[in-house]
PDB file of N, CA and C in Angstrom:
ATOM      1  N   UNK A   1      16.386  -2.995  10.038  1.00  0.00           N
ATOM      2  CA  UNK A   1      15.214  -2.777   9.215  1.00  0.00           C
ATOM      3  C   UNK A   1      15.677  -2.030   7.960  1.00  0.00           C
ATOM      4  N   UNK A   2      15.403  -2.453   6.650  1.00  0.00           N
ATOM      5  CA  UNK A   2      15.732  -1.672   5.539  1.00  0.00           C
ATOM      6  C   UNK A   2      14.929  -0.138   5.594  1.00  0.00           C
ATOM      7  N   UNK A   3      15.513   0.133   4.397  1.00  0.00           N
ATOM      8  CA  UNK A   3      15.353   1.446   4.230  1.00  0.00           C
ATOM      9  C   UNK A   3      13.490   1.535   3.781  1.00  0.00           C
ATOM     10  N   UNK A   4      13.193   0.632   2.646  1.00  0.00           N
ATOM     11  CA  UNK A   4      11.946   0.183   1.928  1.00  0.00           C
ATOM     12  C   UNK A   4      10.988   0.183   3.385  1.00  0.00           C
ATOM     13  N   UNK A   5      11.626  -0.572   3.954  1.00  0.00           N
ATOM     14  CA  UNK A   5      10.091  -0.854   4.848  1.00  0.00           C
ATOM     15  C   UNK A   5      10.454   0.476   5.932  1.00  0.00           C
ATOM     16  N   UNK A   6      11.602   1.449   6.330  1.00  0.00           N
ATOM     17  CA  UNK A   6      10.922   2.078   7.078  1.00  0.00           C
ATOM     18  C   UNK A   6      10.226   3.535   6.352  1.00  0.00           C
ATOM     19  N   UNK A   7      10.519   3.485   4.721  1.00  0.00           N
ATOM     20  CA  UNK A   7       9.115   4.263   4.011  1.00  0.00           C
ATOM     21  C   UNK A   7       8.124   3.755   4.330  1.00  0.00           C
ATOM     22  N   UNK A   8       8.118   2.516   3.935  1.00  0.00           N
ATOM     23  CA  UNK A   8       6.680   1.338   3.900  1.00  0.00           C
ATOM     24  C   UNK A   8       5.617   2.270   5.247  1.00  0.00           C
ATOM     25  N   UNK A   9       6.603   1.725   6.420  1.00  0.00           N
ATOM     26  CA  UNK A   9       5.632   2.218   7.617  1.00  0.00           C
ATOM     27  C   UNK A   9       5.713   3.987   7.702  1.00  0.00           C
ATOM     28  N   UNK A  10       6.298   4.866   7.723  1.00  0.00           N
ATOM     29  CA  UNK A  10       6.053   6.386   6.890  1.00  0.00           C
ATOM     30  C   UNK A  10       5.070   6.517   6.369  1.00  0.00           C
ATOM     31  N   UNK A  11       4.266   5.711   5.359  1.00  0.00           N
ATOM     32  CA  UNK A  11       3.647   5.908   4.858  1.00  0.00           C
ATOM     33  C   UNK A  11       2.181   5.340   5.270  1.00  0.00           C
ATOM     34  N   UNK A  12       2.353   5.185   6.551  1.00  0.00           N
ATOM     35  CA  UNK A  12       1.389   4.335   7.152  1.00  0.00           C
ATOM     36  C   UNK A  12       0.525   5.680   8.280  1.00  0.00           C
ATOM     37  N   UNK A  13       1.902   6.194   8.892  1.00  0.00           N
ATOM     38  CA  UNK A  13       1.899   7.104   9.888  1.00  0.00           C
ATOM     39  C   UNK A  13       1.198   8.686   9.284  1.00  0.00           C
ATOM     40  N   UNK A  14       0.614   9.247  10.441  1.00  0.00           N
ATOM     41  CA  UNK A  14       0.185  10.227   9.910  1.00  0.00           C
ATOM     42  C   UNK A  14      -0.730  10.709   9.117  1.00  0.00           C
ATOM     43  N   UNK A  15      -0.449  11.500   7.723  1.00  0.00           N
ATOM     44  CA  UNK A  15      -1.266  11.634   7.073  1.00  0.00           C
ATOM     45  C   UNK A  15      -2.113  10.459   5.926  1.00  0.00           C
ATOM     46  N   UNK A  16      -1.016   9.092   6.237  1.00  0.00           N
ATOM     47  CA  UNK A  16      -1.037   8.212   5.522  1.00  0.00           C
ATOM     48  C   UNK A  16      -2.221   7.152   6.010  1.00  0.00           C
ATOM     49  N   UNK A  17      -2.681   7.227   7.287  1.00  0.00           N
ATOM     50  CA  UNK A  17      -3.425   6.582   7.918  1.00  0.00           C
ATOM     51  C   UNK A  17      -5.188   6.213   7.291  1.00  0.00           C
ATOM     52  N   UNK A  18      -5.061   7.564   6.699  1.00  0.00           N
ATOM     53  CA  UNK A  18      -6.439   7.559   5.910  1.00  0.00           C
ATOM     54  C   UNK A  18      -6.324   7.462   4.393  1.00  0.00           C
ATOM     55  N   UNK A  19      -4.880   6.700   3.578  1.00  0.00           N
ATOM     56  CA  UNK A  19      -4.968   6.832   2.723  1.00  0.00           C
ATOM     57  C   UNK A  19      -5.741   5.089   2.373  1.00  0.00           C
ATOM     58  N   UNK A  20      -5.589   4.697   1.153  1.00  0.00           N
ATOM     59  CA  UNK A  20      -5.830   3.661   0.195  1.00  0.00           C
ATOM     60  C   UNK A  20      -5.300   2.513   0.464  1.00  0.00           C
ATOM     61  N   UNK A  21      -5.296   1.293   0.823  1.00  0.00           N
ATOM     62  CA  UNK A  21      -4.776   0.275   1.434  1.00  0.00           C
ATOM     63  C   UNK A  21      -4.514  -0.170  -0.563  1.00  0.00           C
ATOM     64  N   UNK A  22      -4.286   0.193  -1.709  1.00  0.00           N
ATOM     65  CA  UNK A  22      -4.240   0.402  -3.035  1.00  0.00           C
ATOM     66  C   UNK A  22      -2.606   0.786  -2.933  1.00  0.00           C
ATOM     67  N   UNK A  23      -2.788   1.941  -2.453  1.00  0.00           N
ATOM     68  CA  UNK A  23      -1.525   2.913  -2.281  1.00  0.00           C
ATOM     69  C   UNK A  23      -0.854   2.024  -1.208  1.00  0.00           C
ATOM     70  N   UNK A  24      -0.936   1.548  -0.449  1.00  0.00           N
ATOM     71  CA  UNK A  24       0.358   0.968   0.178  1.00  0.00           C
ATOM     72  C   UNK A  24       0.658  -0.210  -0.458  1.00  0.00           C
ATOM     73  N   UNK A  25      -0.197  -0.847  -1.189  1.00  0.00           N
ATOM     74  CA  UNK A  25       0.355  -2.476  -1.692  1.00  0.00           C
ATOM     75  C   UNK A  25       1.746  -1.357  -2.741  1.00  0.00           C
ATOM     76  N   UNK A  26       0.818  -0.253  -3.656  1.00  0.00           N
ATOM     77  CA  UNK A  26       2.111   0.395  -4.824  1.00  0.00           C
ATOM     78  C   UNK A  26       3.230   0.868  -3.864  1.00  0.00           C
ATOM     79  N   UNK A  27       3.209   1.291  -2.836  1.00  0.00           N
ATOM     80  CA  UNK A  27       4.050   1.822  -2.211  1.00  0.00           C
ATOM     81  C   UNK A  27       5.358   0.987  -2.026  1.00  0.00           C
ATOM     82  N   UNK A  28       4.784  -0.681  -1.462  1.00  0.00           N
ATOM     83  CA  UNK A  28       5.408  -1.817  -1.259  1.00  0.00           C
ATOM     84  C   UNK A  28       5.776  -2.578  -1.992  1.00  0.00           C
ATOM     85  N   UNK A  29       5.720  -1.746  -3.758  1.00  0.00           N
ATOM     86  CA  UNK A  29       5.796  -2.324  -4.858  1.00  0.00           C
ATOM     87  C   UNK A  29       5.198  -4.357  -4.932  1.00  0.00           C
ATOM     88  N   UNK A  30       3.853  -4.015  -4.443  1.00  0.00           N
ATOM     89  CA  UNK A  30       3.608  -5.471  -4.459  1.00  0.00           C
ATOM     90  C   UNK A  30       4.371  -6.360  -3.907  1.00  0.00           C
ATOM     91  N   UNK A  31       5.302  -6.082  -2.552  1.00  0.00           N
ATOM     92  CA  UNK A  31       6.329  -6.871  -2.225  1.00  0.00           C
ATOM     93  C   UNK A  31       5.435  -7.817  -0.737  1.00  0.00           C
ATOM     94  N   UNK A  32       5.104  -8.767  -0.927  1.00  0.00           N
ATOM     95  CA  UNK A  32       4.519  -9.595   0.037  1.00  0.00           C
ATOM     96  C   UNK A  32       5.711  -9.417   1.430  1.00  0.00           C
ATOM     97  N   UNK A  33       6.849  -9.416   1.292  1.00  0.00           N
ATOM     98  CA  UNK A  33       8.027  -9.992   2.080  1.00  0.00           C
ATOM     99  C   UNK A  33       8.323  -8.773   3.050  1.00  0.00           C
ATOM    100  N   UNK A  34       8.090  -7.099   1.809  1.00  0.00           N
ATOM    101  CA  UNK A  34       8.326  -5.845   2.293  1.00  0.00           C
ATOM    102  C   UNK A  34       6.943  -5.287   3.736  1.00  0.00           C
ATOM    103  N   UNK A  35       5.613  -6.325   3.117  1.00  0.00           N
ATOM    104  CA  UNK A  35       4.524  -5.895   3.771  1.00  0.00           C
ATOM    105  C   UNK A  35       5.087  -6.974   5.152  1.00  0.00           C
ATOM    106  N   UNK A  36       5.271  -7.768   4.693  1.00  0.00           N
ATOM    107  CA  UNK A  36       5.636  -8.437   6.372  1.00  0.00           C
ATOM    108  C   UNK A  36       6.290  -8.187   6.825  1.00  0.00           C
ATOM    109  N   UNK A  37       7.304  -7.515   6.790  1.00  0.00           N
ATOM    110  CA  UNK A  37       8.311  -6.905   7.329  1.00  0.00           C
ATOM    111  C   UNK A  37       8.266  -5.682   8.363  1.00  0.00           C
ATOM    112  N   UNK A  38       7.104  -5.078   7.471  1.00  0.00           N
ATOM    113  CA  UNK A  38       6.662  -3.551   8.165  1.00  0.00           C
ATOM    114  C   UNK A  38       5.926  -3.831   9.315  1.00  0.00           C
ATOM    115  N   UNK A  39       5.472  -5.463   9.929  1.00  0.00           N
ATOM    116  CA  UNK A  39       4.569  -5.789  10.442  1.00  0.00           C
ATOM    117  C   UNK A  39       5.001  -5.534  12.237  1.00  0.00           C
ATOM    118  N   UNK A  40       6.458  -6.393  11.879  1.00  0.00           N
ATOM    119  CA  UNK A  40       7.418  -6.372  13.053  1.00  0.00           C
ATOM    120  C   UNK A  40       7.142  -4.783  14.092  1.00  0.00           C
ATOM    121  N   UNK A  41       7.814  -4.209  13.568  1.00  0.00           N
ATOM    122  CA  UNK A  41       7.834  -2.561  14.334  1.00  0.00           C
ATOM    123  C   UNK A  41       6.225  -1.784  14.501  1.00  0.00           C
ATOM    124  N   UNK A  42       5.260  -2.228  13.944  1.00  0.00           N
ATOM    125  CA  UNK A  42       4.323  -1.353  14.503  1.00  0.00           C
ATOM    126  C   UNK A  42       3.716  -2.321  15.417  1.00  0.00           C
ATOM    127  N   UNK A  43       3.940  -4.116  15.625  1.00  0.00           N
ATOM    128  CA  UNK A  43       3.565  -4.462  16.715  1.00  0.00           C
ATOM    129  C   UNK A  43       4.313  -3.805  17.945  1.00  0.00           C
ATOM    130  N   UNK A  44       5.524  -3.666  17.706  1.00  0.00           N
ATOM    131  CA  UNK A  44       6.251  -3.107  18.942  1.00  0.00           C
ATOM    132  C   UNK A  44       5.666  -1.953  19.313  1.00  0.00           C
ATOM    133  N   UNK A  45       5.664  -1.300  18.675  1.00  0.00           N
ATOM    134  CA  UNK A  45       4.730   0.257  18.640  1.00  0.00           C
ATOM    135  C   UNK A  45       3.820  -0.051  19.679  1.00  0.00           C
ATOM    136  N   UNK A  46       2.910  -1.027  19.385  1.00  0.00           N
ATOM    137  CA  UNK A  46       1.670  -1.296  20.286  1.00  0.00           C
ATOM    138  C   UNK A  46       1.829  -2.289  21.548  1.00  0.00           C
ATOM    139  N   UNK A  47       2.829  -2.730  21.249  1.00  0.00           N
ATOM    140  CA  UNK A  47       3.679  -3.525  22.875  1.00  0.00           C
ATOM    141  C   UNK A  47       3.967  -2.362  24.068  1.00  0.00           C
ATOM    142  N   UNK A  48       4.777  -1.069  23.389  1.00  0.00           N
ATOM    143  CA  UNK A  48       5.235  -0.295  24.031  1.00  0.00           C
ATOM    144  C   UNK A  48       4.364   0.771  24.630  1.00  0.00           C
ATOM    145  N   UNK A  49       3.313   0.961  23.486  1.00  0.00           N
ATOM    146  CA  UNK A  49       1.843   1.870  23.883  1.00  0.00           C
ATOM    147  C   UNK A  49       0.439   1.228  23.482  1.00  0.00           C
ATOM    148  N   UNK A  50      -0.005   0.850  24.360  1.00  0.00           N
ATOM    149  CA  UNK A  50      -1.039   0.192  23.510  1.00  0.00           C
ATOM    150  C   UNK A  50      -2.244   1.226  23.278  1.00  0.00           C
ATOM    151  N   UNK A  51      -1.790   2.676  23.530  1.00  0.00           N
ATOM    152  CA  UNK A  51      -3.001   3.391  22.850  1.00  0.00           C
ATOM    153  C   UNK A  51      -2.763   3.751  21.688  1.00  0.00           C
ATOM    154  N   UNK A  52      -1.633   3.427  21.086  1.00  0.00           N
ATOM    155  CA  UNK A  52      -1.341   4.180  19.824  1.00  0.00           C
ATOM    156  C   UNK A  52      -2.511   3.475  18.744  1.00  0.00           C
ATOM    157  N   UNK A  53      -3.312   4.793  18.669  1.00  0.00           N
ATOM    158  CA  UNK A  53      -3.689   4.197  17.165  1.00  0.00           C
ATOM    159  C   UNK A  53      -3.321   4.482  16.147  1.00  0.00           C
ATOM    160  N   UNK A  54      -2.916   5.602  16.395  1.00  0.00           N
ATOM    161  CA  UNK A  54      -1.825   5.679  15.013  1.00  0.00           C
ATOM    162  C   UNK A  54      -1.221   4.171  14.237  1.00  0.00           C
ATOM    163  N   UNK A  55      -0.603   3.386  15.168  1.00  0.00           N
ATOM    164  CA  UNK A  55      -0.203   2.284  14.997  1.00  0.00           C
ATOM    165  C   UNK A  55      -0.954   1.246  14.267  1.00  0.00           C
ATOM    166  N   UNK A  56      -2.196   0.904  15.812  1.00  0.00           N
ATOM    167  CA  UNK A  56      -3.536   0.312  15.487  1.00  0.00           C
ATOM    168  C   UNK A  56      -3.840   0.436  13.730  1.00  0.00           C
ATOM    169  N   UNK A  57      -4.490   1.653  13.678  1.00  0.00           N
ATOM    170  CA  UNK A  57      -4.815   1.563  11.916  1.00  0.00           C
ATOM    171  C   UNK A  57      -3.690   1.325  11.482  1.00  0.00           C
ATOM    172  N   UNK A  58      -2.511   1.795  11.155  1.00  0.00           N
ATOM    173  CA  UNK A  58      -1.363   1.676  10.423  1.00  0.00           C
ATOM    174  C   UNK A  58      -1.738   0.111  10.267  1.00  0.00           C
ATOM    175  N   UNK A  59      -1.710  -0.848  11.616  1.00  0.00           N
ATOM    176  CA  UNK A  59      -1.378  -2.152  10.957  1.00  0.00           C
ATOM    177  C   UNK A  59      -2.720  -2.917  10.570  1.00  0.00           C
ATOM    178  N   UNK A  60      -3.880  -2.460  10.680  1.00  0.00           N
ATOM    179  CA  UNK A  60      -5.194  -2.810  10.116  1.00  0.00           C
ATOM    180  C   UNK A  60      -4.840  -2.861   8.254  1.00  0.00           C
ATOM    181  N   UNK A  61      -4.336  -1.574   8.146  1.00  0.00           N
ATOM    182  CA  UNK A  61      -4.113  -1.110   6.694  1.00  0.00           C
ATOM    183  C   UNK A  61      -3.247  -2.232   6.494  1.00  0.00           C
ATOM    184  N   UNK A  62      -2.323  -2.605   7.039  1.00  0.00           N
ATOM    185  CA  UNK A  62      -1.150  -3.239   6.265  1.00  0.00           C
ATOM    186  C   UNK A  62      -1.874  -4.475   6.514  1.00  0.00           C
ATOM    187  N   UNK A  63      -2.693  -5.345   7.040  1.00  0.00           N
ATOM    188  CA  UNK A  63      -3.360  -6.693   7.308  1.00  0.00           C
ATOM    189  C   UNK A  63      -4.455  -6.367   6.071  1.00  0.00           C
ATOM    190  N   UNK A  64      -5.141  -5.414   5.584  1.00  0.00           N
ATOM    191  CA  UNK A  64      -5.511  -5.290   3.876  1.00  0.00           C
ATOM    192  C   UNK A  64      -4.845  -5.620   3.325  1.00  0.00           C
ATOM    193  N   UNK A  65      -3.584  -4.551   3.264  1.00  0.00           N
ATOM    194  CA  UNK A  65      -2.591  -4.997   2.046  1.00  0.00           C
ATOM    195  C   UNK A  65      -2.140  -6.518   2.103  1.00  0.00           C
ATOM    196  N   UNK A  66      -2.365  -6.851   2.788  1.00  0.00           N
ATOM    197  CA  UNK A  66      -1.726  -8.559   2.979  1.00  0.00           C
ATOM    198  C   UNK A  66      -2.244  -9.463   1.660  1.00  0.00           C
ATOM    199  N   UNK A  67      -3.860  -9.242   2.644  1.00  0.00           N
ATOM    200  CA  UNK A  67      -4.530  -9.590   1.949  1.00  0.00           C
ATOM    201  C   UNK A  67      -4.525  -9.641   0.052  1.00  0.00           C
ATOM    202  N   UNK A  68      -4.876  -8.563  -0.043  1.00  0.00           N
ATOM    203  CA  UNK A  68      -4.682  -8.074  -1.868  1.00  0.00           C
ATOM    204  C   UNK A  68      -3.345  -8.548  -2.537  1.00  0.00           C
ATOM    205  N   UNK A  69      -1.740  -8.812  -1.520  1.00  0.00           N
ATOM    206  CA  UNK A  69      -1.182  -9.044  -2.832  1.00  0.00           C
ATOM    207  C   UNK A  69      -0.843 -11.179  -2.402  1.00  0.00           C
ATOM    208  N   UNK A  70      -0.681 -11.244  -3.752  1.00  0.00           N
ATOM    209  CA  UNK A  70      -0.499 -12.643  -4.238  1.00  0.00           C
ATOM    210  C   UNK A  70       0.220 -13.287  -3.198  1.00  0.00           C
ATOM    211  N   UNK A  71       0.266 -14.342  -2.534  1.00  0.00           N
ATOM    212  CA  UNK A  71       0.731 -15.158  -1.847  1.00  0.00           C
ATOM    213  C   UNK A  71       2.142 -16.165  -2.572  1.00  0.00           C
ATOM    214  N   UNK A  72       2.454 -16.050  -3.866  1.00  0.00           N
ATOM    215  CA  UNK A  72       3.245 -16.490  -4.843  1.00  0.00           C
ATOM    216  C   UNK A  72       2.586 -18.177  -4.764  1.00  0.00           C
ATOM    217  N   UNK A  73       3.360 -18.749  -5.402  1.00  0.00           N
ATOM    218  CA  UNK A  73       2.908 -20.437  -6.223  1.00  0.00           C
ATOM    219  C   UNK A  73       3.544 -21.492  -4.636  1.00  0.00           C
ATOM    220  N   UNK A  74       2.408 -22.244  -4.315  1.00  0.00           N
ATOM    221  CA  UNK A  74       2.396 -23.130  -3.032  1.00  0.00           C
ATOM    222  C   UNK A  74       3.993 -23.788  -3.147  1.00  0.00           C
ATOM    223  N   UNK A  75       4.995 -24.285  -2.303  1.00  0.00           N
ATOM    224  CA  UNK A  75       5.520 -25.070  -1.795  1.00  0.00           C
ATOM    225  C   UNK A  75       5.769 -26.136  -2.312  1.00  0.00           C
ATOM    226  N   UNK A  76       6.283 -27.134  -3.086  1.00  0.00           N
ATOM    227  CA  UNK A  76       5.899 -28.422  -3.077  1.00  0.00           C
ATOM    228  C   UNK A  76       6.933 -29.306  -2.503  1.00  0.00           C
ATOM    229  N   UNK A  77       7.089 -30.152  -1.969  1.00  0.00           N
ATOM    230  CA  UNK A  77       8.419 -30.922  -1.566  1.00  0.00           C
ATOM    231  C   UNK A  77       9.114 -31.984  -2.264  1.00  0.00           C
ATOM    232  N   UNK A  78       9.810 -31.906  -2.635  1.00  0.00           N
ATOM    233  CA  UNK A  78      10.783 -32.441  -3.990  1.00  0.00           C
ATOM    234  C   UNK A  78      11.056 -34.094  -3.363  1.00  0.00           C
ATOM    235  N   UNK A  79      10.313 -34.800  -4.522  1.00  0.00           N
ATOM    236  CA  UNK A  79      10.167 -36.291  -4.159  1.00  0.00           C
ATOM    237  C   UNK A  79      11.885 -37.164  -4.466  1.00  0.00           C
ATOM    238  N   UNK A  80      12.134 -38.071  -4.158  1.00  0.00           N
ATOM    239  CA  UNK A  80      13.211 -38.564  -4.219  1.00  0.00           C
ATOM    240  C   UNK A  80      13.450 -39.123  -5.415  1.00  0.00           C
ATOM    241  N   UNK A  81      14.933 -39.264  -6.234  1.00  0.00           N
ATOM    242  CA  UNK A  81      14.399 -40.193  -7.356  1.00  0.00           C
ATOM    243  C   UNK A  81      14.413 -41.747  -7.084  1.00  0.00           C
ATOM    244  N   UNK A  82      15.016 -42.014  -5.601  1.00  0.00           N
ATOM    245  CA  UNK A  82      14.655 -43.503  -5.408  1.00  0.00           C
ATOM    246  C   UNK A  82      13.460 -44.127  -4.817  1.00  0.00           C
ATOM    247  N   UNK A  83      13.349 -44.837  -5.233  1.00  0.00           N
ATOM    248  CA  UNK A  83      11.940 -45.433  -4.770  1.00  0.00           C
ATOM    249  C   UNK A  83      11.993 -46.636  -3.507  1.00  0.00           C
ATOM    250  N   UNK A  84      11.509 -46.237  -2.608  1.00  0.00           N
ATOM    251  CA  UNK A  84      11.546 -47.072  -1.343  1.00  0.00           C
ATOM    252  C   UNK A  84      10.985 -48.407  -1.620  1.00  0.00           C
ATOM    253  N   UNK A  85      11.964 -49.120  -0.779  1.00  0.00           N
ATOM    254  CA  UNK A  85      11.659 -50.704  -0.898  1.00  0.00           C
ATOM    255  C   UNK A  85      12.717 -51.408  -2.277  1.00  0.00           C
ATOM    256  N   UNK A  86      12.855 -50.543  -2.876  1.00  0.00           N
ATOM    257  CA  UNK A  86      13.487 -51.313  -4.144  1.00  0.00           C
ATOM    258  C   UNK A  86      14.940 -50.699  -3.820  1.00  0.00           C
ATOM    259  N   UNK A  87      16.195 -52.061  -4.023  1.00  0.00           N
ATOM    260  CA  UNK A  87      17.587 -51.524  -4.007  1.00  0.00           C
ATOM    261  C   UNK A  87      18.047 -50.663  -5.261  1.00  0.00           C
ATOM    262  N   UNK A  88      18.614 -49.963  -4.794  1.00  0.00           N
ATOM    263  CA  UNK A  88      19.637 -48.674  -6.020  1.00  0.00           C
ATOM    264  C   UNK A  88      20.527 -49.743  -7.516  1.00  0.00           C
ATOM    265  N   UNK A  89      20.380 -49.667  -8.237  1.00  0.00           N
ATOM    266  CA  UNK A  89      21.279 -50.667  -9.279  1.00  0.00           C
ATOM    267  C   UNK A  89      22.617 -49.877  -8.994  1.00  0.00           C
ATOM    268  N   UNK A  90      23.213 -50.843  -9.010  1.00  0.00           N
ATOM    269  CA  UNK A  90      25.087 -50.280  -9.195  1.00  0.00           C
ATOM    270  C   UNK A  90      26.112 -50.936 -10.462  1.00  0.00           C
TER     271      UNK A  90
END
């Protein structure tokens, strides 16, 4: 686990629990990849205890932050330049 995401979740824990789901997207510098990341270890958290709410909110907050930052530009799948049915010229 990088260093980023185990601030990310730090900042989840504790006094952070009642902060700004605002403040963790800045925290995560808008990083979609950093928020999924942080996602991993507080499920375990709740595998291992499932009373933790500490956890519980922690990952409510971070399923906000999901939400709010940008999903980046869809996928597209890169078409061929040959065209089926017709032979290749050589």
């Amino acid at each position: 686990m990088s260093t980023a995401v185990t601030v990310l979740i730090g900042t989840l824990d504790g006094a952070g629990i009642d902060g700004s789901v605002d403040e963790l997207v800045v925290a995560a510098a808008a990083s979609r990849s950093m928020l999924v990341d942080a996602q991993a270890p507080l499920v375990a958290r709740l595998h291992d205890q499932p009373a933790d709410f500490a956890a519980t909110n922690a990952l409510q907050q971070l399923y906000r932050a999901l939400a709010r930052v940008d999903r980046g530009p869809p996928v597209v799948p890169v078409q061929s330049k040959a065209k089926r049915g017709r032979p290749a010229h050589s």
